[in-house]
PDB file of N, CA and C in Angstrom:
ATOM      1  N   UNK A   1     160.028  98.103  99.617  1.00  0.00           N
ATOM      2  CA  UNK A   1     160.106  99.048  98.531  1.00  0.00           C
ATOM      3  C   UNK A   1     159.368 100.345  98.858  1.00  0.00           C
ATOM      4  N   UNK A   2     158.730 100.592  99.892  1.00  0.00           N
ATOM      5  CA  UNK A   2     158.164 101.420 100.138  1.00  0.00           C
ATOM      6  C   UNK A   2     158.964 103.082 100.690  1.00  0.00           C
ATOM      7  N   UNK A   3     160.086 102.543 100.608  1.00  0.00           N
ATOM      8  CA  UNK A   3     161.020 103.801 101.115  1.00  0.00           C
ATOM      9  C   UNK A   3     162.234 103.897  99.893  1.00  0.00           C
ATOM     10  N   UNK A   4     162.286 103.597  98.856  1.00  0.00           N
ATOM     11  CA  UNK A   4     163.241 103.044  97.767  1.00  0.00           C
ATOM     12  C   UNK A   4     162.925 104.412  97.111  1.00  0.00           C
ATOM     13  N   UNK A   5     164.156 105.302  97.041  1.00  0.00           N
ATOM     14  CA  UNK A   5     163.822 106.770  95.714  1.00  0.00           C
ATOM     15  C   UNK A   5     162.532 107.749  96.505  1.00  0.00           C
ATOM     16  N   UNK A   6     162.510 107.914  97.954  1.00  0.00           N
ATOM     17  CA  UNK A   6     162.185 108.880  98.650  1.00  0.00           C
ATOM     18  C   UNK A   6     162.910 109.498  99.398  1.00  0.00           C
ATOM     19  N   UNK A   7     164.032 109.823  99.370  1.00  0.00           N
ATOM     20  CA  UNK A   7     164.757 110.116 100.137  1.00  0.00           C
ATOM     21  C   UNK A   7     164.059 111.708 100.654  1.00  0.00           C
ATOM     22  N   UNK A   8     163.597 111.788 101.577  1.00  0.00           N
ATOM     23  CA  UNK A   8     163.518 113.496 102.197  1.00  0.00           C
ATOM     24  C   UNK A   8     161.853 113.179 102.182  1.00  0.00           C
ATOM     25  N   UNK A   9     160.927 112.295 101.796  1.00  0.00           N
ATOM     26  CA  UNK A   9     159.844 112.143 101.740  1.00  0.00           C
ATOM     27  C   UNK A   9     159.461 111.767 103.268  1.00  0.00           C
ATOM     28  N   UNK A  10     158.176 111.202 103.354  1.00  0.00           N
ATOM     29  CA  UNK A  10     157.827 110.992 104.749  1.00  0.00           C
ATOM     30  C   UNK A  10     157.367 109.176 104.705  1.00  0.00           C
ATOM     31  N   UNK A  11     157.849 108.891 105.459  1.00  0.00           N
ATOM     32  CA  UNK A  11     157.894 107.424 105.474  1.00  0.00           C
ATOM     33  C   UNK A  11     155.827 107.379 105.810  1.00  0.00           C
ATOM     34  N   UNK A  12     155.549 106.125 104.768  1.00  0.00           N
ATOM     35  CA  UNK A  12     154.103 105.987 104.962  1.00  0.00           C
ATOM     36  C   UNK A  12     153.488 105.012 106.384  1.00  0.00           C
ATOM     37  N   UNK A  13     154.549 104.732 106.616  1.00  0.00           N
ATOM     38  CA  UNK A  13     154.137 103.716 107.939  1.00  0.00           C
ATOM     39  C   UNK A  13     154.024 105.175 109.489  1.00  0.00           C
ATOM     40  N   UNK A  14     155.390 105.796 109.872  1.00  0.00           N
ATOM     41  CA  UNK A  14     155.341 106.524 110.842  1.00  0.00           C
ATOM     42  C   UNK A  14     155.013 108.154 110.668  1.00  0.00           C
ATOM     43  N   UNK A  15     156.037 108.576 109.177  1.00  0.00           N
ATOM     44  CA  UNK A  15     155.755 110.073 108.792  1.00  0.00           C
ATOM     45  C   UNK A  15     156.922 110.411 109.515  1.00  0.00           C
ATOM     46  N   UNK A  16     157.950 109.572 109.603  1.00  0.00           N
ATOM     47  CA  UNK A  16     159.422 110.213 109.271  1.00  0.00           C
ATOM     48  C   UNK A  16     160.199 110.587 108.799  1.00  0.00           C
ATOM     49  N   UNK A  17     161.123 111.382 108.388  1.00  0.00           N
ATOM     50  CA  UNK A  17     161.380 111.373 107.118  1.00  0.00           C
ATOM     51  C   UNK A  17     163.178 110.747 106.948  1.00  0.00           C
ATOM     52  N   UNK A  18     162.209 110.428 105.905  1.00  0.00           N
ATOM     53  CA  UNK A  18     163.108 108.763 104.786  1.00  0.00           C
ATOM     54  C   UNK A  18     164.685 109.315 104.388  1.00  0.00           C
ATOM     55  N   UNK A  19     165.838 108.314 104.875  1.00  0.00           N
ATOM     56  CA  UNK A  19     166.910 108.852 104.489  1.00  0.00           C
ATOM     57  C   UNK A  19     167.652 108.199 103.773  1.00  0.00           C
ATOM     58  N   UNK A  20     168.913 108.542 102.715  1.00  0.00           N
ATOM     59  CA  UNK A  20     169.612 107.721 101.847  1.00  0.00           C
ATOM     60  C   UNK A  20     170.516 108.598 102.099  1.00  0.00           C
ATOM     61  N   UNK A  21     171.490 107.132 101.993  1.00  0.00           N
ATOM     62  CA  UNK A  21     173.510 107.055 102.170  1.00  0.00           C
ATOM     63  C   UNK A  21     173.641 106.225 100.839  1.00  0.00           C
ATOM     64  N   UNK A  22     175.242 106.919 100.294  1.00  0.00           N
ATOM     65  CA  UNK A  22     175.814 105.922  99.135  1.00  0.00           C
ATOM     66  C   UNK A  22     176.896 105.527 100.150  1.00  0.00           C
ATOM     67  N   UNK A  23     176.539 104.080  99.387  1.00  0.00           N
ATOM     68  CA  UNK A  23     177.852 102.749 100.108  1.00  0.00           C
ATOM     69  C   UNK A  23     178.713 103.034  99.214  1.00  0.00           C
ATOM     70  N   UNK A  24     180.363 102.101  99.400  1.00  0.00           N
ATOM     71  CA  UNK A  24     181.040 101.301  98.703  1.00  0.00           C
ATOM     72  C   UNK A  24     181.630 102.282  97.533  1.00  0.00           C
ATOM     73  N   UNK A  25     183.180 101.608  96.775  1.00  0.00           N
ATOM     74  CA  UNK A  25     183.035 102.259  95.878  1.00  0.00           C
ATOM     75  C   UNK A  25     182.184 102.678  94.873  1.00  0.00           C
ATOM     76  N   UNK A  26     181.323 101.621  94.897  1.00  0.00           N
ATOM     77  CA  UNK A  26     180.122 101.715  93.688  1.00  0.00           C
ATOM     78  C   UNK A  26     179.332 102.826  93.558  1.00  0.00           C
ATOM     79  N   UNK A  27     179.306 103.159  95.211  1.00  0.00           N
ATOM     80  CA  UNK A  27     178.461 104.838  95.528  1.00  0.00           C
ATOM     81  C   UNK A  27     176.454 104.235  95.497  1.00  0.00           C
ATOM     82  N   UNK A  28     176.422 102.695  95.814  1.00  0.00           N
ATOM     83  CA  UNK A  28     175.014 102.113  95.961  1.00  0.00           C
ATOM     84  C   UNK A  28     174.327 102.944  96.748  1.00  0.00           C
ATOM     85  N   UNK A  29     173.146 103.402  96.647  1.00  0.00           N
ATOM     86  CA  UNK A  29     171.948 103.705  97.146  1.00  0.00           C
ATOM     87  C   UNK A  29     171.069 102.589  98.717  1.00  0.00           C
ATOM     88  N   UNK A  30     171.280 103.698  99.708  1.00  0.00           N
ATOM     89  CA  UNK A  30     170.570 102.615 100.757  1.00  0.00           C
ATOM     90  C   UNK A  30     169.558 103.430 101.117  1.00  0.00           C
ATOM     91  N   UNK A  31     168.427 103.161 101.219  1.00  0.00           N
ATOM     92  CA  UNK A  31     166.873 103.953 101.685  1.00  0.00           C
ATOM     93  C   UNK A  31     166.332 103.497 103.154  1.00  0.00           C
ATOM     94  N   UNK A  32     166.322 104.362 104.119  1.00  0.00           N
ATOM     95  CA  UNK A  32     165.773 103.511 105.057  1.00  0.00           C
ATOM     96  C   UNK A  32     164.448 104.654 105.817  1.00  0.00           C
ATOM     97  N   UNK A  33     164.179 104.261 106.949  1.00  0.00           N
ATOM     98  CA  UNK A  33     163.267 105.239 107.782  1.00  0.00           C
ATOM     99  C   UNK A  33     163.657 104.955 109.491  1.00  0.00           C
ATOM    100  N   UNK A  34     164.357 105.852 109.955  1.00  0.00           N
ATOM    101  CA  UNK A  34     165.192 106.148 110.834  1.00  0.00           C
ATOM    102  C   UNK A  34     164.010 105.440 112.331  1.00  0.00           C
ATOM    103  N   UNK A  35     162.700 105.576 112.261  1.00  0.00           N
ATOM    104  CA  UNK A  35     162.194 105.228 113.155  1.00  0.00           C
ATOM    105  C   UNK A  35     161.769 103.862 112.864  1.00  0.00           C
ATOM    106  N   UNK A  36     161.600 103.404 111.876  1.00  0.00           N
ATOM    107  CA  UNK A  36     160.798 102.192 111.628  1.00  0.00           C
ATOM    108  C   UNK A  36     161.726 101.018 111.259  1.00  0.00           C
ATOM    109  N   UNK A  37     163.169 101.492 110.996  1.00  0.00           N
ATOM    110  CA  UNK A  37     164.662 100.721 110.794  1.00  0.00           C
ATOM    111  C   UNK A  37     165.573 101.035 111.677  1.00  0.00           C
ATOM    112  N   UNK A  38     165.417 101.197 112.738  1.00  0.00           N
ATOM    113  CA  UNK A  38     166.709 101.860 113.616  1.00  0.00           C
ATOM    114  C   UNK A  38     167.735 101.266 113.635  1.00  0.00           C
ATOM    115  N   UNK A  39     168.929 101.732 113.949  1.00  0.00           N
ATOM    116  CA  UNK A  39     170.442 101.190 113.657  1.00  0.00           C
ATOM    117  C   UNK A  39     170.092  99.487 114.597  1.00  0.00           C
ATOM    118  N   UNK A  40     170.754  98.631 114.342  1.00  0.00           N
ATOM    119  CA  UNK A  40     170.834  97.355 115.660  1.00  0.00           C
ATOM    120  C   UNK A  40     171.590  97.407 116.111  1.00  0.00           C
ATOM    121  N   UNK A  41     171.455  97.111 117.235  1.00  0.00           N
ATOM    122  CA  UNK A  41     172.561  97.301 118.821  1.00  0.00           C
ATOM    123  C   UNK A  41     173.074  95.763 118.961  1.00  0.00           C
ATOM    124  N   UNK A  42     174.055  96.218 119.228  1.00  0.00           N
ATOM    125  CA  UNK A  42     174.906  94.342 119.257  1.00  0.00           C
ATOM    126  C   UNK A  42     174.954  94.584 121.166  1.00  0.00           C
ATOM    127  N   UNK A  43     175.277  92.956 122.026  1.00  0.00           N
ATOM    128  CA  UNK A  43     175.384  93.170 123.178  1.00  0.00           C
ATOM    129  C   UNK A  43     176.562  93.533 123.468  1.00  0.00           C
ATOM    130  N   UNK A  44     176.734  93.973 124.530  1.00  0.00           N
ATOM    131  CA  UNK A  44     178.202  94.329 124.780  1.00  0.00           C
ATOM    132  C   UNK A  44     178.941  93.217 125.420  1.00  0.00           C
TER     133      UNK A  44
END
């Protein structure tokens, strides 16, 4: 919860700053911190 409704703020763990995407038709809210959540890499 620490990155939830900061979007553009600075993440408190690294001091990155915090980004949000809307999913789905619903248009849901996703919060993450680009250094401290990085995308996952599948193997090839």
């Amino acid at each position: 919860m620490w990155v939830y409704n900061r979007s553009g703020e600075k993440c408190l763990v690294c001091g990155d700053t915090i980004r949000m995407q809307r999913q789905g038709d619903l248009g849901r809210s996703t919060y993450w911190c680009p250094t401290c959540q990085p995308p996952q890499t599948t193997p090839a």
